[in-house]
Protein backbone atom coordinates (compact mmCIF):
# COMPACT_ATOMS: atom_id res chain seq x y z
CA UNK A 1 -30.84 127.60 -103.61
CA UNK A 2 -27.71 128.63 -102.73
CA UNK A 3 -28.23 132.23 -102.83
CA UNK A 4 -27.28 133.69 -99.69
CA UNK A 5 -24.80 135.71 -101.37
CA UNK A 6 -27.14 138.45 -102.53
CA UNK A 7 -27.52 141.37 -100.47
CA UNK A 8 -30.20 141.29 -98.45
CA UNK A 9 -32.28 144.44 -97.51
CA UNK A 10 -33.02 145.52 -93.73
CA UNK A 11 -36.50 143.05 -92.71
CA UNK A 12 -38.36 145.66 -91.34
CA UNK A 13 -38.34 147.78 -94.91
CA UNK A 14 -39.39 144.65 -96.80
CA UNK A 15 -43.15 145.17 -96.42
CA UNK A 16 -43.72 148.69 -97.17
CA UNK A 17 -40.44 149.47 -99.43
CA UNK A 18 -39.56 146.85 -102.00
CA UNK A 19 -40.70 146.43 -105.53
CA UNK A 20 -41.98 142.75 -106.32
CA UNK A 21 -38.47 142.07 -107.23
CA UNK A 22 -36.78 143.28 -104.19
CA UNK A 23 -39.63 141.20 -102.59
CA UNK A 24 -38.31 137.60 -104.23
CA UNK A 25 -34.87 138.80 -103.61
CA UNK A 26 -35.75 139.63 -99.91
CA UNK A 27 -37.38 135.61 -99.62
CA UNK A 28 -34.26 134.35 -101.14
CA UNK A 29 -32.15 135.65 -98.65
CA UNK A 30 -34.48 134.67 -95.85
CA UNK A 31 -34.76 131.54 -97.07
CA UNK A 32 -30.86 131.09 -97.31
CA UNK A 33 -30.80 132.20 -93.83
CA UNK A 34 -32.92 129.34 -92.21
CA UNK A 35 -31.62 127.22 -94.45
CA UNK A 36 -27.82 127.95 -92.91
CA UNK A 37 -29.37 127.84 -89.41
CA UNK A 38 -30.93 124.63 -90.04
CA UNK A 39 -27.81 122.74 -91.23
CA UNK A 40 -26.20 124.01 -88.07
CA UNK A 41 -28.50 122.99 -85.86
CA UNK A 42 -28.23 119.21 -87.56
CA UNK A 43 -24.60 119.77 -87.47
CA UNK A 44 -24.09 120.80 -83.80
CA UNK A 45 -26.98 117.63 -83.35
CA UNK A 46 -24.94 114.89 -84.86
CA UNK A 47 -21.92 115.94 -83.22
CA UNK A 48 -23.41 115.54 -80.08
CA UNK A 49 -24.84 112.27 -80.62
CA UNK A 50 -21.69 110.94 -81.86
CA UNK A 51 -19.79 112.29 -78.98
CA UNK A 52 -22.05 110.61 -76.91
CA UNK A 53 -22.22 107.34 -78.40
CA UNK A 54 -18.09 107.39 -79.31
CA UNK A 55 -16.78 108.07 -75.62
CA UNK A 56 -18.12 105.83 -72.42
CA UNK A 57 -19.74 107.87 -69.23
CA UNK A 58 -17.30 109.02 -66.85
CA UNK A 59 -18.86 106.28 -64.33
CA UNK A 60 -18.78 103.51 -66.57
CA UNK A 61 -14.72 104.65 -67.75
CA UNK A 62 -14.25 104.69 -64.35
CA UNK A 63 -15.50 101.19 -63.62
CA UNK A 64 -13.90 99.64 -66.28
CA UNK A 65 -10.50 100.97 -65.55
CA UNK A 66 -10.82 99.85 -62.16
CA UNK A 67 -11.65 96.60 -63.34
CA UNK A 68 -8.92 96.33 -65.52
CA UNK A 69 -6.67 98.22 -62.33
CA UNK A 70 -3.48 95.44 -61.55
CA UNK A 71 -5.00 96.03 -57.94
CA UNK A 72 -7.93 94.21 -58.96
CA UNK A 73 -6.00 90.89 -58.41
CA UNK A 74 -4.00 92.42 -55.56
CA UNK A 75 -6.09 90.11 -53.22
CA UNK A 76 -5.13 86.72 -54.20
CA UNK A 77 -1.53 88.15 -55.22
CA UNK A 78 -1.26 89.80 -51.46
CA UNK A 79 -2.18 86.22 -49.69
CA UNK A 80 0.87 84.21 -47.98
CA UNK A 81 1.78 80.75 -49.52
CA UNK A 82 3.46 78.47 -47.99
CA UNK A 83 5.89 76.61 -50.63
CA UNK A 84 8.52 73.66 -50.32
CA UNK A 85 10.55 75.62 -48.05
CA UNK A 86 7.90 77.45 -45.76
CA UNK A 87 7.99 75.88 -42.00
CA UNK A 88 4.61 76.29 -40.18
CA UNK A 89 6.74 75.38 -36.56
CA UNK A 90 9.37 75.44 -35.41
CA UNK A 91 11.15 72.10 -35.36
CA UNK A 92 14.93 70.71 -33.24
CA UNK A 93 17.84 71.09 -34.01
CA UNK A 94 19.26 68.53 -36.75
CA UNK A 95 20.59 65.23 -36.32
CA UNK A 96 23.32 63.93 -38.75
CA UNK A 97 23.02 60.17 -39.81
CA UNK A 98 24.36 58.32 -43.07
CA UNK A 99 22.19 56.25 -44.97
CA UNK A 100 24.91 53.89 -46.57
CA UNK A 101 27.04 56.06 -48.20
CA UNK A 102 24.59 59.15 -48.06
CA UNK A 103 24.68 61.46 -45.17
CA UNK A 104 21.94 63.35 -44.57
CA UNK A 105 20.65 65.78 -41.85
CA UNK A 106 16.66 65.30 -40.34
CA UNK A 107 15.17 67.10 -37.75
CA UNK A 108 11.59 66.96 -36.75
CA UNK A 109 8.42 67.56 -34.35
CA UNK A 110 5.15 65.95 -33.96
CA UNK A 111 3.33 67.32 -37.25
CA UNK A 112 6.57 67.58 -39.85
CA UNK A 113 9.96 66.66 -40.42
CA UNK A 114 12.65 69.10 -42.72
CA UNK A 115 15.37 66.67 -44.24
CA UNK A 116 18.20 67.36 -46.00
CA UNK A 117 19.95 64.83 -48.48
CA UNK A 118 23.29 66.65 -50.16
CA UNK A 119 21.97 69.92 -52.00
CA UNK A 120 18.37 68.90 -51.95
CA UNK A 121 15.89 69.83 -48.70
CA UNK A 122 12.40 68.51 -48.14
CA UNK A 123 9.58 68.75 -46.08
CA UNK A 124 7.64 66.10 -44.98
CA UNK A 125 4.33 65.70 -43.47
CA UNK A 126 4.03 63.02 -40.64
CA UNK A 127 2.20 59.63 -41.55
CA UNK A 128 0.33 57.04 -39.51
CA UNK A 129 2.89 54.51 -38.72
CA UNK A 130 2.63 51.10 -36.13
CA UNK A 131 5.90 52.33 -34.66
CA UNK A 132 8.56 54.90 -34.61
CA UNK A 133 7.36 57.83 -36.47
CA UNK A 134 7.18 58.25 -40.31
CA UNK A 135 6.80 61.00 -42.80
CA UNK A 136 6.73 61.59 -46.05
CA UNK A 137 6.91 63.90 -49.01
CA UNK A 138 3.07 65.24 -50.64
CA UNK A 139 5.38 67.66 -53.46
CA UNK A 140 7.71 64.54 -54.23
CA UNK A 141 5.85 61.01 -54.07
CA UNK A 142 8.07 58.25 -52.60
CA UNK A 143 10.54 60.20 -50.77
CA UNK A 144 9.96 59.51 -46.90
CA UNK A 145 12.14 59.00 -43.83
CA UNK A 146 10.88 56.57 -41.19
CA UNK A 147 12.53 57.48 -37.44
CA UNK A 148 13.09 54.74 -35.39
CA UNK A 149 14.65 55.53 -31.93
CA UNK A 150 18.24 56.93 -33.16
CA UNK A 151 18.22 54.92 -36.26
CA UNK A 152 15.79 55.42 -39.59
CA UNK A 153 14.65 54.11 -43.33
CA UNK A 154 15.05 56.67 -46.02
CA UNK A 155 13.98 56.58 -49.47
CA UNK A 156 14.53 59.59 -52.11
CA UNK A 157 12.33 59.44 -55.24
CA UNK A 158 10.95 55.47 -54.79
CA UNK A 159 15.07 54.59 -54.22
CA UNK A 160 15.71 53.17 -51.03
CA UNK A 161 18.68 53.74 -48.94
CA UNK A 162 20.46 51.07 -46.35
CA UNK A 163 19.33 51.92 -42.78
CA UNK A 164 20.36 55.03 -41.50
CA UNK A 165 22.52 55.61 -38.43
CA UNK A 166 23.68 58.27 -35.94
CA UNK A 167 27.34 59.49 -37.64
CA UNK A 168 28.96 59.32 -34.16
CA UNK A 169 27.93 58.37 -30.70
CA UNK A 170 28.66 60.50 -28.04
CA UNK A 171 31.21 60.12 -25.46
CA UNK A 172 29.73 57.77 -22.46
CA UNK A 173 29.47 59.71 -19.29
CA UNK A 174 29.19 56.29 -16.29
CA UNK A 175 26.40 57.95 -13.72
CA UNK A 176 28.54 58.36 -9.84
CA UNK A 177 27.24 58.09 -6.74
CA UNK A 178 28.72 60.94 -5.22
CA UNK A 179 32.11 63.02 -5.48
CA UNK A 180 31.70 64.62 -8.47
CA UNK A 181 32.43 68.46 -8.93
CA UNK A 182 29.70 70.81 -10.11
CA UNK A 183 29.78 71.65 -13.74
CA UNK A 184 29.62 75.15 -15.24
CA UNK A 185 27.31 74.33 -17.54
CA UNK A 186 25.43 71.16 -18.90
CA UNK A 187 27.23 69.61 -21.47
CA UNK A 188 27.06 70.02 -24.97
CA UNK A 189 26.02 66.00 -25.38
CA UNK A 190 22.86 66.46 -23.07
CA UNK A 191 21.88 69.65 -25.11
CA UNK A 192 22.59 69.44 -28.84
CA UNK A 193 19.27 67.58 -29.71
CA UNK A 194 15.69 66.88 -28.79
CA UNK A 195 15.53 63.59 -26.69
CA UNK A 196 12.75 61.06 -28.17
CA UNK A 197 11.54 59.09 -25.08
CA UNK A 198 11.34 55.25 -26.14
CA UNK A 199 10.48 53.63 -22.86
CA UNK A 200 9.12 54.78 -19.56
CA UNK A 201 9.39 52.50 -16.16
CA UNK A 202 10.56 49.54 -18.45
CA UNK A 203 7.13 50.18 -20.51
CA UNK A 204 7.41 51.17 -24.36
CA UNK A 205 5.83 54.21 -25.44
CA UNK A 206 2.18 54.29 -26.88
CA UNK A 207 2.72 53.96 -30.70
CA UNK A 208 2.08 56.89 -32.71
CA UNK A 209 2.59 58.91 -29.56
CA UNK A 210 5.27 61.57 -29.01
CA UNK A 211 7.15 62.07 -25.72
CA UNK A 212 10.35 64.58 -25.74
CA UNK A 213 13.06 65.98 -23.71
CA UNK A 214 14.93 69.40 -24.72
CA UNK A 215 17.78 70.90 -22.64
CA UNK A 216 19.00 74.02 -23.03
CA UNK A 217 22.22 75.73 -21.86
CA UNK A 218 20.21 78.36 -18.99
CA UNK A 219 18.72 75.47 -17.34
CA UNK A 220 15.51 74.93 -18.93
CA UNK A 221 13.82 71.92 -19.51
CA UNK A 222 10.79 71.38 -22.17
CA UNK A 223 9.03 69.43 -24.86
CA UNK A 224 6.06 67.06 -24.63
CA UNK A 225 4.68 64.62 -22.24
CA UNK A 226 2.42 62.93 -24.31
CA UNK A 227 -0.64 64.45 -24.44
CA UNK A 228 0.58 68.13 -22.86
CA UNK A 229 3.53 70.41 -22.90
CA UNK A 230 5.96 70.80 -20.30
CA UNK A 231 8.32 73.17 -19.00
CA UNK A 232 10.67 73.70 -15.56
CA UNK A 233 14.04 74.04 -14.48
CA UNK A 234 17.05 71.67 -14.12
CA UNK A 235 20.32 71.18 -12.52
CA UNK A 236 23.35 68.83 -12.79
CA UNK A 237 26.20 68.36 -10.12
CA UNK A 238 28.58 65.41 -11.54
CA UNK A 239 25.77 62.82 -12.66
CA UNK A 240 23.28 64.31 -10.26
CA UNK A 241 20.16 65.21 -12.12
CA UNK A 242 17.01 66.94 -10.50
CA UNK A 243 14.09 68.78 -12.24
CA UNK A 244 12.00 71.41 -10.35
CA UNK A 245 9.39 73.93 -10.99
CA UNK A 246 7.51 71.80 -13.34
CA UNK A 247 4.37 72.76 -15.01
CA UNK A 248 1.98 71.73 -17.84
CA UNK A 249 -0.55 72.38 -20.00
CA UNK A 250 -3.71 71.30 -19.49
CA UNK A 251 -5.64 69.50 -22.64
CA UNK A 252 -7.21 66.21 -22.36
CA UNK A 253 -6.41 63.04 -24.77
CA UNK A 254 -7.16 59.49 -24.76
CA UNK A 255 -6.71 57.62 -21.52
CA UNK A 256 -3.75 55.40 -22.64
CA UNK A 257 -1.91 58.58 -23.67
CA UNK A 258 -2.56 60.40 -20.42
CA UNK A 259 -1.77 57.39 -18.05
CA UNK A 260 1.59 57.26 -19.84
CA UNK A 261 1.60 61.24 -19.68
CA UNK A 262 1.05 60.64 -16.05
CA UNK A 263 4.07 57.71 -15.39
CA UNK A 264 6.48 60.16 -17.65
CA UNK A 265 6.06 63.12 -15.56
CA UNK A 266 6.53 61.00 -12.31
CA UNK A 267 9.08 59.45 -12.86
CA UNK A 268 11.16 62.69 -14.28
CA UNK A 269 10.20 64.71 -11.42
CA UNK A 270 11.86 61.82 -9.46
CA UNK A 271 14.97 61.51 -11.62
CA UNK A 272 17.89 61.52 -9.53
CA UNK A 273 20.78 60.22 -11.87
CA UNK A 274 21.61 60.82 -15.26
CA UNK A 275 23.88 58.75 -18.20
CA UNK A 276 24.49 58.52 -21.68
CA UNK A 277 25.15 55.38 -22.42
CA UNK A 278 27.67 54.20 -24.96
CA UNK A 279 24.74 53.21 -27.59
CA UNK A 280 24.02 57.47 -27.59
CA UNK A 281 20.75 56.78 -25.24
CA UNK A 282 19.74 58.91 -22.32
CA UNK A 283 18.82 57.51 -19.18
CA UNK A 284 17.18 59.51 -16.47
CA UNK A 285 16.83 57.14 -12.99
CA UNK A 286 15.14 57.56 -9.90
CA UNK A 287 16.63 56.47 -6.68
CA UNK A 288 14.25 53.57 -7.01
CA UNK A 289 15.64 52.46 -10.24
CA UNK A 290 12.92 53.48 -12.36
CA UNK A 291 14.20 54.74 -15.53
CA UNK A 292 13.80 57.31 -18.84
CA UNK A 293 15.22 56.05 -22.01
CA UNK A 294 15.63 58.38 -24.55
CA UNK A 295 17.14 58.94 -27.80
C-alpha cells in the first residue's frame, strides 16, 4: 500500500487522459495521499490528547503551587508566642533574698512572678493561697515561691529550700518631729522596690488581696489600692511625708476589698511621718497614729 512513491499525474487529466493503467496508477497515488493525511490527522490527535492529559490546567498548576507555597503556613508561623521568657506586664524591680545557701532574685505583680535561682529564670503564674501570695511554675511542676511579707518558701523541681530572707536590711531612718533639712531627693531605701502593704490601721490585709506602694525618684507615687490603681505626687522634708494630687481608677470589687481600698487611701492621704524600721518595714503614720506597714 505503500505506494506513494509513484508519480502521480495532474487530477484534473485523470478522467479524460489516462489509459486503464494510468487510471490504477492514478488511485494508487490518491489513495497514498489520504492515507498520509489520515495518519497525520491521528498523529496531530494523539498528541493533543496526551498533552492534555500529561500537563495540569494552568488554574489547577496554579492552585496547587499555591497550596504547596511556604506562605501557605505563613499564618500560624506569623502569630506571636509567648515562651518561658515572654512577660505579658510589666513587673518591680527585683528583690534579692537567700534561701539557705541559695540566693536568688524574685520580683512580682498581682498576676505573675519572674524568679531567678543562679543561671536558671522562671516564670510563675500566681496561685490561690490563704495568705501571703504564692506562685508557681505550669512549664516546670513543683517549682514555686510562696511571698510572705519580706520573707518566702521556695522550692526548685519538688526540692525545698530553708526559708528565704531579705540579704540585707536597710539602714533604719528614726521618724523626727521637726528640724530636719530638706533632702534632694528621696532616698534610694524608700525607692528601690515595690512596697507590699501588710497591715492598714492595725488591721491585716484581706487575704489573697494586693495593696502596693512604688516611689520613684521625680516624686511620683503609684501601685494598687486594693481593688483600683492609684497615682499622685509626694514629698519628703527630714521624716516629713505628705501625698497630694491623688487619683484612682474607678472599677468596682467585692465590698471587703473596697472598704479596705477605702481605709488604705485614707489613711495615706493623711500620712504625715515616715520610717523604716530596723526589721526593713515601711511605716507611713498619720498625726493620729494610724499607721501603713509595708514591706
Amino acid at each position: 500500500m505503500a505506494r506513494s512513491d509513484l508519480p502521480c499525474p495532474a487530477v484534473s487529466s485523470v478522467p479524460s487522459v489516462l489509459s486503464v493503467r494510468g487510471a490504477r496508477r492514478a488511485r494508487l497515488c490518491l489513495f497514498a495521499i489520504a492515507s498520509a493525511l489520515l495518519l497525520g490527522a491521528c498523529a496531530s490527535g494523539s498528541g493533543g490528547s496526551g498533552g492534555s492529559s500529561g500537563s495540569k490546567p494552568a488554574g489547577a498548576s496554579a492552585g496547587s503551587a499555591s497550596s504547596n507555597r511556604p506562605g501557605g503556613s505563613s499564618g500560624a508561623a506569623s502569630k506571636g508566642t509567648n515562651g518561658p521568657n515572654g512577660l505579658t506586664a510589666l513587673i518591680g524591680p527585683f528583690a534579692t533574698l537567700r534561701c539557705g545557701k541559695q540566693e536568688i532574685s524574685v520580683r512580682a505583680n498581682a498576676e505573675q512572678a519572674e524568679l531567678n535561682v543562679g543561671a536558671k529564670r522562671y516564670l510563675l503564674q500566681a496561685q490561690r493561697s490563704a495568705s501571703g501570695a504564692r506562685f508557681a511554675s505550669t512549664a516546670y511542676p513543683g517549682t514555686s515561691f510562696w511571698s510572705k511579707g519580706d520573707r518566702g518558701m521556695l522550692m526548685v523541681d519538688g526540692r525545698a529550700f530553708p526559708e528565704c530572707a531579705p540579704l540585707a536590711a536597710p539602714t533604719p531612718v528614726v521618724a523626727q518631729t521637726g528640724g530636719a533639712s530638706a533632702e534632694s531627693g528621696p532616698p534610694s531605701d524608700l525607692t528601690v522596690r515595690e512596697w507590699v502593704v501588710e497591715s492598714i490601721d492595725g488591721r491585716s490585709v484581706v487575704d489573697n488581696s494586693r495593696t502596693t506602694l512604688v516611689f520613684d525618684q521625680q516624686g511620683q507615687i503609684s501601685g494598687r489600692a486594693g481593688c483600683n490603681r492609684y497615682t499622685g505626687s509626694f514629698q519628703l522634708q527630714g521624716a516629713s511625708f505628705e501625698v497630694r494630687g491623688m487619683s484612682t481608677t474607678r472599677m468596682i470589687c467585692v465590698l471587703a476589698l473596697m472598704e479596705q481600698e477605702a481605709r488604705f487611701l485614707a489613711v495615706l492621704a493623711q500620712a504625715r511621718a515616715w520610717q523604716l524600721q530596723r526589721d526593713g518595714s515601711l511605716v507611713l503614720r498619720t498625726d493620729d497614729q494610724r499607721r501603713i506597714v509595708a514591706r
